[in-house]
Protein backbone atom coordinates (compact mmCIF):
# COMPACT_ATOMS: atom_id res chain seq x y z
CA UNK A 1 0.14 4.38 7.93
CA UNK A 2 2.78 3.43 10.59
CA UNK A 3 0.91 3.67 14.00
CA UNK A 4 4.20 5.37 15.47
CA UNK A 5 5.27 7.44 12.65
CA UNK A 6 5.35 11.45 13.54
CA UNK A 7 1.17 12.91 13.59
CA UNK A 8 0.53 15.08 10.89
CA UNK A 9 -2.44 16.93 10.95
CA UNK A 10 -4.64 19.25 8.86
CA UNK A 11 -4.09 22.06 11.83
CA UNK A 12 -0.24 22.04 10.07
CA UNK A 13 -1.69 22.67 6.66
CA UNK A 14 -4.45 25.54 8.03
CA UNK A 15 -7.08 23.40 7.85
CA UNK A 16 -9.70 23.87 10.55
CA UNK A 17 -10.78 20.38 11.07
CA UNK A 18 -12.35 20.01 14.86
CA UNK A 19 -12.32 16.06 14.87
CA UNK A 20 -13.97 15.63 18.62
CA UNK A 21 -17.27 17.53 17.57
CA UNK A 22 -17.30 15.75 13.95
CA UNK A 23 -16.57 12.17 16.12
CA UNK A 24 -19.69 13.55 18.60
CA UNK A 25 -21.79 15.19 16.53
CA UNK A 26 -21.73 13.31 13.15
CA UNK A 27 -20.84 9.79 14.68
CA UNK A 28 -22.69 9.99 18.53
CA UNK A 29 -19.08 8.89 19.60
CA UNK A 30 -17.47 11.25 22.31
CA UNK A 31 -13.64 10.66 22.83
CA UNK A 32 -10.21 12.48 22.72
CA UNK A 33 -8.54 13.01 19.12
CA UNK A 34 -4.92 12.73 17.95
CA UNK A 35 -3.54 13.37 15.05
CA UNK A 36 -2.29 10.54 12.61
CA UNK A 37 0.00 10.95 9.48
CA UNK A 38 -1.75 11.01 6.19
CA UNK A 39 -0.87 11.47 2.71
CA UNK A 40 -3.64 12.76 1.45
CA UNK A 41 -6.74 12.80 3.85
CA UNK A 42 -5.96 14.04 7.47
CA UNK A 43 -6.35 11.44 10.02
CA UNK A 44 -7.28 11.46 13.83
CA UNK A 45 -7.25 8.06 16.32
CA UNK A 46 -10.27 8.81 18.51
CA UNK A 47 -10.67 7.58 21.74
CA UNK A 48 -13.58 6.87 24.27
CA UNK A 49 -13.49 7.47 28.12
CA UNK A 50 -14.40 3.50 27.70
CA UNK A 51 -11.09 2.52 25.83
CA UNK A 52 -13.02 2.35 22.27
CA UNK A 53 -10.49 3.18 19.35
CA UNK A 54 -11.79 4.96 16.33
CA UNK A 55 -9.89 6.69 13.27
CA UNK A 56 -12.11 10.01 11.90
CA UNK A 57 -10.79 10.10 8.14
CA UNK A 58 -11.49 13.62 6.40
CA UNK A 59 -11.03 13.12 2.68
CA UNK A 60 -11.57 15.25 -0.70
CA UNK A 61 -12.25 12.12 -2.44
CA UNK A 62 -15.83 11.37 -4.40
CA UNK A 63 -18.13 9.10 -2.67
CA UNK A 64 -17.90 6.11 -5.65
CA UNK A 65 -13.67 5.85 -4.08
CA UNK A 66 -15.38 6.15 -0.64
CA UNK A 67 -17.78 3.22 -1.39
CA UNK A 68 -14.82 1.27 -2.97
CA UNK A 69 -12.82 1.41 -0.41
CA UNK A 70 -15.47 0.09 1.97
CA UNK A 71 -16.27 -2.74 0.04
CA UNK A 72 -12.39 -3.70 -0.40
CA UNK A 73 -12.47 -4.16 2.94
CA UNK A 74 -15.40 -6.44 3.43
CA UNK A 75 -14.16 -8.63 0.72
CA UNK A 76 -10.82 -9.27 3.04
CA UNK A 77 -12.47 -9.63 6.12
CA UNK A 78 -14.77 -11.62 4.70
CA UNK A 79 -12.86 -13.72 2.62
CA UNK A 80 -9.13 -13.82 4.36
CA UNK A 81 -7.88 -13.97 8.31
CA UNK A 82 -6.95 -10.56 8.49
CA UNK A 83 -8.93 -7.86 10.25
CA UNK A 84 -9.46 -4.48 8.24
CA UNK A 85 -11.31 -1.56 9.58
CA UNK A 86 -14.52 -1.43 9.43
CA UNK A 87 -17.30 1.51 8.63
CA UNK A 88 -18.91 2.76 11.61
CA UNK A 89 -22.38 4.24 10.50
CA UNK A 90 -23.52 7.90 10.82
CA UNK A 91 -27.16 7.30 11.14
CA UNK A 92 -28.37 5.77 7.97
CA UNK A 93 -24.93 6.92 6.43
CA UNK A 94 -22.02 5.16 6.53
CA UNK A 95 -20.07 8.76 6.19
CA UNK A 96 -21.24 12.55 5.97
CA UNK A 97 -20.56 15.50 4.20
CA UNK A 98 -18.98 18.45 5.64
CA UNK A 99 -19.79 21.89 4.61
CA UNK A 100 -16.74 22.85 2.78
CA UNK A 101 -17.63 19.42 0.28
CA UNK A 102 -15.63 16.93 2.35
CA UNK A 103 -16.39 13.57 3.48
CA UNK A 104 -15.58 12.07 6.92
CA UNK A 105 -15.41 8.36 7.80
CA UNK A 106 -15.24 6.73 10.80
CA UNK A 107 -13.88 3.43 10.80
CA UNK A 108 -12.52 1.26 14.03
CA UNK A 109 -8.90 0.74 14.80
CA UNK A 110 -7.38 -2.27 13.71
CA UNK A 111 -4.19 -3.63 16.11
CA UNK A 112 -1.22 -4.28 15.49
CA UNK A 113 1.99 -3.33 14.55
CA UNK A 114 3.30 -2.28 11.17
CA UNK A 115 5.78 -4.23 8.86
CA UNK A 116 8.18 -0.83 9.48
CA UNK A 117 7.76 -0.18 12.97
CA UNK A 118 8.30 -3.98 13.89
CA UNK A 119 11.98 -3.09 11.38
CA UNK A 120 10.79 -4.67 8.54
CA UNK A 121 11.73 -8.64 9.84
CA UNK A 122 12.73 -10.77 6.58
CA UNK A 123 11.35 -13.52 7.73
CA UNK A 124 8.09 -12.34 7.98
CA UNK A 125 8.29 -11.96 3.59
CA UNK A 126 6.65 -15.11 2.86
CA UNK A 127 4.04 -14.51 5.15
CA UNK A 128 3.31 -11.39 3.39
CA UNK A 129 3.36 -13.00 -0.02
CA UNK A 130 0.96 -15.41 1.25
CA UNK A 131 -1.57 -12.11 2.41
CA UNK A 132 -0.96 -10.47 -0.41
CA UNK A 133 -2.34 -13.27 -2.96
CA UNK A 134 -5.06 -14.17 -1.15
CA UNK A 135 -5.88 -10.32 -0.94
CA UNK A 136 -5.77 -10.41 -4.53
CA UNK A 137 -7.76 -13.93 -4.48
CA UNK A 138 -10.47 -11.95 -2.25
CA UNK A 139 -10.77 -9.18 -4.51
CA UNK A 140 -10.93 -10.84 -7.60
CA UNK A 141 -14.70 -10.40 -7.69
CA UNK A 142 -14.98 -6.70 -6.30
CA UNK A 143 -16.99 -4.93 -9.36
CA UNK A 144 -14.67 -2.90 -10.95
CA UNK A 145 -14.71 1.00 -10.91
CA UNK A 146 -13.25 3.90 -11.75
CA UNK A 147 -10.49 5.53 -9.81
CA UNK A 148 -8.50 8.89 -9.55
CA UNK A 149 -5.10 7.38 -8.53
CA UNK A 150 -3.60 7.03 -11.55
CA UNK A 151 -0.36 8.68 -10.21
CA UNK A 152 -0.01 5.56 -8.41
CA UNK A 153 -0.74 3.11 -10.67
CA UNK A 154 2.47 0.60 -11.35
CA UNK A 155 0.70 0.04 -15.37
CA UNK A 156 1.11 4.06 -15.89
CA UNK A 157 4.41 4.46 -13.78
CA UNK A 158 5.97 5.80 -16.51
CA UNK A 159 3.79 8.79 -17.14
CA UNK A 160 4.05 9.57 -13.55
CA UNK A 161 7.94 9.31 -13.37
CA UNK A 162 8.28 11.24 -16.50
CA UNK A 163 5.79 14.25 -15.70
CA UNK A 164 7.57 14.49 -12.13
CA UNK A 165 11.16 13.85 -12.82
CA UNK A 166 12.23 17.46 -13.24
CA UNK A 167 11.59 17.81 -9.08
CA UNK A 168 14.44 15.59 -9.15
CA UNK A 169 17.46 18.04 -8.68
CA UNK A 170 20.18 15.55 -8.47
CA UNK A 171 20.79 15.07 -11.87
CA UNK A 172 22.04 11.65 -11.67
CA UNK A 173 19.05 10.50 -9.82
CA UNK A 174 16.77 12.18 -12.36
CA UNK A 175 18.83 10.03 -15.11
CA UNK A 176 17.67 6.92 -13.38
CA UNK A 177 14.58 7.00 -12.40
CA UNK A 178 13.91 8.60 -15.95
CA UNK A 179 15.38 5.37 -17.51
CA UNK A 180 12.79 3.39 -15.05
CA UNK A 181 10.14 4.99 -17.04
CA UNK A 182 11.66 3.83 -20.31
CA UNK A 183 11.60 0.03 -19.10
CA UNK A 184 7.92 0.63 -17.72
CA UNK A 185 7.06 1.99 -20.84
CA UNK A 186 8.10 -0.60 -23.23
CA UNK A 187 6.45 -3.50 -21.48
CA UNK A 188 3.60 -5.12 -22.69
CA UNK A 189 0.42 -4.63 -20.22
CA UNK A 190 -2.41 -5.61 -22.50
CA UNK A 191 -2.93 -9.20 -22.23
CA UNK A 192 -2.22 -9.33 -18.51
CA UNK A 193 -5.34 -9.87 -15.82
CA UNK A 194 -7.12 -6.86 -14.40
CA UNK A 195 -9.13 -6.73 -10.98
CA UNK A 196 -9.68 -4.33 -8.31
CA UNK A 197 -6.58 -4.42 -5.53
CA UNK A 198 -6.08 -2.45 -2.44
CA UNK A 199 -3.48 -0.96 -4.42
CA UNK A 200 -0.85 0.06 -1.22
CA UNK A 201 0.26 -3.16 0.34
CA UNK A 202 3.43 -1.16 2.03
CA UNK A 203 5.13 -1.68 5.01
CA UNK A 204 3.08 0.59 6.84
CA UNK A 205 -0.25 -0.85 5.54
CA UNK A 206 0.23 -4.32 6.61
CA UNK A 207 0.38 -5.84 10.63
CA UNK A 208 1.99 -7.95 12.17
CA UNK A 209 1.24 -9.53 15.39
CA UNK A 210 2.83 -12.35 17.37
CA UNK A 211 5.04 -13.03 14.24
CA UNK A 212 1.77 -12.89 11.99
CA UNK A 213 -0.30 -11.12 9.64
CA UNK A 214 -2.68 -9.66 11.24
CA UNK A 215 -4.64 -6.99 9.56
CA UNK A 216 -4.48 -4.53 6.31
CA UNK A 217 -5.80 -1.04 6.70
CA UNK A 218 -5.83 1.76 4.43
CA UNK A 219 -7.38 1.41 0.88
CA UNK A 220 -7.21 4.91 -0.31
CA UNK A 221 -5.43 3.41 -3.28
CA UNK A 222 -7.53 0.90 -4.39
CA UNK A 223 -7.69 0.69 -7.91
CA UNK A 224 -8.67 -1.34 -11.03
CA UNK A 225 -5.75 -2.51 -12.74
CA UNK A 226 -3.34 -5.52 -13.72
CA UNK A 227 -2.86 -7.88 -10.49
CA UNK A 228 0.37 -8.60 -10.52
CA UNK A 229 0.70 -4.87 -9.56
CA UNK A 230 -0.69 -5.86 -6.29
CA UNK A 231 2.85 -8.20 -4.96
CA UNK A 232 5.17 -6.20 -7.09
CA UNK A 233 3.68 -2.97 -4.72
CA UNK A 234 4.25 -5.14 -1.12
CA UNK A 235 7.28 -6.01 -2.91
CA UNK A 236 8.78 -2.81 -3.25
CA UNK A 237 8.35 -1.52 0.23
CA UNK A 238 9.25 -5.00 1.87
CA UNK A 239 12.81 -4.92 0.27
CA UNK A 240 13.57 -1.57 1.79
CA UNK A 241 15.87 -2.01 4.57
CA UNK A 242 16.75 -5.20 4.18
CA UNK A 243 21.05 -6.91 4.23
CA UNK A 244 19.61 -9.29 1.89
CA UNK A 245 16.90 -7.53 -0.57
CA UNK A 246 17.00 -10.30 -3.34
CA UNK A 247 15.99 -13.11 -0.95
CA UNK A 248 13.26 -10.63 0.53
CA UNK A 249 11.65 -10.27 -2.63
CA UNK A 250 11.82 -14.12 -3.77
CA UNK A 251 9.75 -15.45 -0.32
CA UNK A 252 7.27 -12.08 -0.67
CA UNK A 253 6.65 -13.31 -4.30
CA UNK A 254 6.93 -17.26 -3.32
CA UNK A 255 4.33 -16.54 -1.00
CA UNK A 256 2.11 -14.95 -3.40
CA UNK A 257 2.49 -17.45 -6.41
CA UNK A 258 1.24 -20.16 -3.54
CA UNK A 259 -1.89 -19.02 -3.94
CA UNK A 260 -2.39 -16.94 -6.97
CA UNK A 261 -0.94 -19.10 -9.72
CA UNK A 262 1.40 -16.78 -11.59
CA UNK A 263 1.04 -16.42 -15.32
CA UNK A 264 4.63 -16.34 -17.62
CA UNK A 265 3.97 -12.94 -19.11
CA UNK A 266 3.31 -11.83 -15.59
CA UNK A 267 6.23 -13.11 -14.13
CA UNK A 268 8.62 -11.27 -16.41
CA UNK A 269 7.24 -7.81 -15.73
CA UNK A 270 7.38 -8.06 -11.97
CA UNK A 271 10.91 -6.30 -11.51
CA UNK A 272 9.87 -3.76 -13.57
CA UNK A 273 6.94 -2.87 -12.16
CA UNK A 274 8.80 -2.62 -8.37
CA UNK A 275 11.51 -0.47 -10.04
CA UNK A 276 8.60 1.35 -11.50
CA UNK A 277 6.60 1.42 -7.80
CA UNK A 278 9.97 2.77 -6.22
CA UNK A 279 10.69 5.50 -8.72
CA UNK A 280 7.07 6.95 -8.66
CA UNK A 281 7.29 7.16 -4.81
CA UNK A 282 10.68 9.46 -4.91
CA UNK A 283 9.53 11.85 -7.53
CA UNK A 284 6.14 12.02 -5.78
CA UNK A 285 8.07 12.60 -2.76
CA UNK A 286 10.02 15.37 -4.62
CA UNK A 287 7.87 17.31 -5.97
CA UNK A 288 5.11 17.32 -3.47
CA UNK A 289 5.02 19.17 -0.13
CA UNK A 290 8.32 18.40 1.47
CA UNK A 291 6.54 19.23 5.06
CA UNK A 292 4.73 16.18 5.44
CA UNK A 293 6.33 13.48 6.66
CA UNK A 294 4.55 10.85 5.59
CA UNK A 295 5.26 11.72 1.60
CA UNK A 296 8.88 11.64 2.42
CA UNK A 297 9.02 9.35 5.29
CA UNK A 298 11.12 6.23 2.95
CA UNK A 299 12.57 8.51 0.02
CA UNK A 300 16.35 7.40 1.75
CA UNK A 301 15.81 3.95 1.84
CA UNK A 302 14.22 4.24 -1.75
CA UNK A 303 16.96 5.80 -3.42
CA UNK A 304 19.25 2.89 -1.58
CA UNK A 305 17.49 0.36 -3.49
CA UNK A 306 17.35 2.43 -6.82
CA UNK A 307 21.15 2.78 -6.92
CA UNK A 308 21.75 -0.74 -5.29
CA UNK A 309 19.91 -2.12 -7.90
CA UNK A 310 20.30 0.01 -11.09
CA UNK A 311 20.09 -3.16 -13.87
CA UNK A 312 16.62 -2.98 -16.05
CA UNK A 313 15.63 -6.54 -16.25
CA UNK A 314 18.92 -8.50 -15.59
CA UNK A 315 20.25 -8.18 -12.41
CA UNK A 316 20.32 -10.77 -9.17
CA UNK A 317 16.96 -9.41 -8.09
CA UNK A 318 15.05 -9.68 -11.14
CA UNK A 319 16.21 -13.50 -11.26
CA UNK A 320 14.99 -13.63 -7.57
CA UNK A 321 11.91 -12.28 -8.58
CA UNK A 322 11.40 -14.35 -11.97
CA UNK A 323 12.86 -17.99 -9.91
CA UNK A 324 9.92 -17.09 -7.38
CA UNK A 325 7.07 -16.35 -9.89
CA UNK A 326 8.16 -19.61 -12.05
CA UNK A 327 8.96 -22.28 -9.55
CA UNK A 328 6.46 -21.77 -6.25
CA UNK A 329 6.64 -25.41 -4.66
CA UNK A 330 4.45 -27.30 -3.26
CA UNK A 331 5.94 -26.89 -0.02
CA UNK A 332 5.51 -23.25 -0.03
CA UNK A 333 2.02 -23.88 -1.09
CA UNK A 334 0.85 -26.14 1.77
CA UNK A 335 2.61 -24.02 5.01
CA UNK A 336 0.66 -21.60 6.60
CA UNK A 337 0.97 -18.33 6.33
CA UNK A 338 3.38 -17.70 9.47
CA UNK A 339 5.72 -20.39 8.19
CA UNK A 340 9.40 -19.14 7.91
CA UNK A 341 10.53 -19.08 4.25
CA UNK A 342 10.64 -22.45 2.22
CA UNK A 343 14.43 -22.17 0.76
């Protein structure tokens, strides 16, 4: 989540969720709360007369995602330079209950700013590549579970696309992304690799800092699925925006293939899958609850791309994409991970 998008809280759904006495009373942890944009699970930053920063998360979702999520993290901290948040325990708990069935987390604030607040800088693509595979790298031996977010997952885009489309009203908009689902579906999944990834690698999940990645936070979509879902996702969100999308998404996936070694039959599904990424987010965006910004905050810049790029598997960006997956140098491979992009 963008640390200056607009709050959204459960108080503008009619939720009663009193995040200072959870934070105090659940946690020990006394502090001022604020509101933070969610998608699904509302969201507070709390904190401490001492300067402490927390984040309370309040979430429907069953404790085996919970645990998941927690132990995505520790693998990247662990394993990578980037900070992720950790799990602050509640007693001998690392999260608690509530009484209407609930769970609430509190996990420390990670700093930095996000790929889309600092505008989405190009050159920062590589960089992000670079993250992103050894995020993939770290995660490779997270056991694998199973997961409710199969609305977001790039290998069943096209059921998503196709049971949402009709919130689509534009009909020419519904035309495309429906013929997005047609390409997603007729691709051959099968053979590819599978592993747990955090699953949301967007531009408001990833920090910068100082011209760096810094950090990764929020693996509510962690999921067990193909990899090469994982830099087609950071993909999709890092081309939004950008004069030159094409070259965006070459260094992102140069940056990746420099440490996760790319396999052909992977390489050729990669535009597909961030056509596939970008359509699911607009018709989730549709025909979900139009009040929350955070659902709706990139539909624009979306649909930009979408009709920029309308090609299935033959335009300039899919070449990008496919010259990047098939040719990472060994240049790319030995710079570090704040190096501008190798052209």
């Amino acid at each position: 989540m963008g640390r200056d998008a607009a709050p959204y809280s459960g108080a503008q759904r009619g939720l009663n969720i009193d995040a200072v006495a959870i934070t105090a009373q659940r946690f020990g942890i006394v502090g001022t709360a604020t509101p933070l944009p969610g998608y699904s699970d509302e969201n507070f930053r709390i904190e401490t007369e001492t300067g402490e920063v927390f984040v309370l998360k309040v979430t429907s979702r069953d404790r085996e995602h919970v645990r998941l999520q927690a132990a995505v993290f520790d693998a990247i901290r662990s394993k990578t330079p980037y900070e992720t948040p950790k799990t602050v325990a509640a007693g001998s708990n690392t999260a608690v209950t509530l009484l209407d069935g609930r769970t609430a987390r509190l996990l420390t604030w990670v700093e930095g700013t996000s790929f889309s607040d600092s505008k989405r800088p190009p050159d920062n693509a590589l960089a992000i590549g670079v993250a992103v595979g050894r995020i993939v790298d770290a995660l490779e031996p997270v056991a694998a579970a199973s997961t409710d977010r199969q609305d977001w997952d790039p290998a069943t885009a096209d059921h998503t696309i196709r049971e949402r489309a009709a919130a689509v009203t534009d009909e020419r908009r519904r035309t495309l992304v429906l013929e997005i689902a047609g390409v997603v579906a007729e691709l051959d999944l099968t053979s590819l690799p599978r592993q747990i990834i955090h699953g949301d690698l967007n531009d408001d999940n990833v920090l910068l800092a100082d011209g760096r990645v810094s950090g990764v936070i929020d693996a509510g979509d962690a999921m067990h699925t193909i990899r090469i879902a994982e830099p087609a996702i950071a993909a999709a969100y890092a081309i939004l925006d950008q004069n030159d999308p094409p070259s965006v998404a070459h260094d992102l996936i140069a940056g990746f293939a420099s440490i996760v070694a790319i396999a052909p039959e992977e390489a050729e599904v990669i535009w597909p899958l961030i056509k596939g990424r970008l359509a699911t987010s607009v018709v989730m965006a549709a025909s979900g609850p139009r009040d929350n910004p955070h659902r709706v905050k990139s539909e624009n810049q979306v649909w930009d791309i979408l009709e920029r790029f309308p090609a299935g598997n033959s335009d300039l960006m899919a070449e990008q994409v496919l010259s990047a997956a098939r040719h990472a140098s060994a240049r790319v491979r030995d710079q570090p991970p704040d190096a501008p992009p190798a052209r």
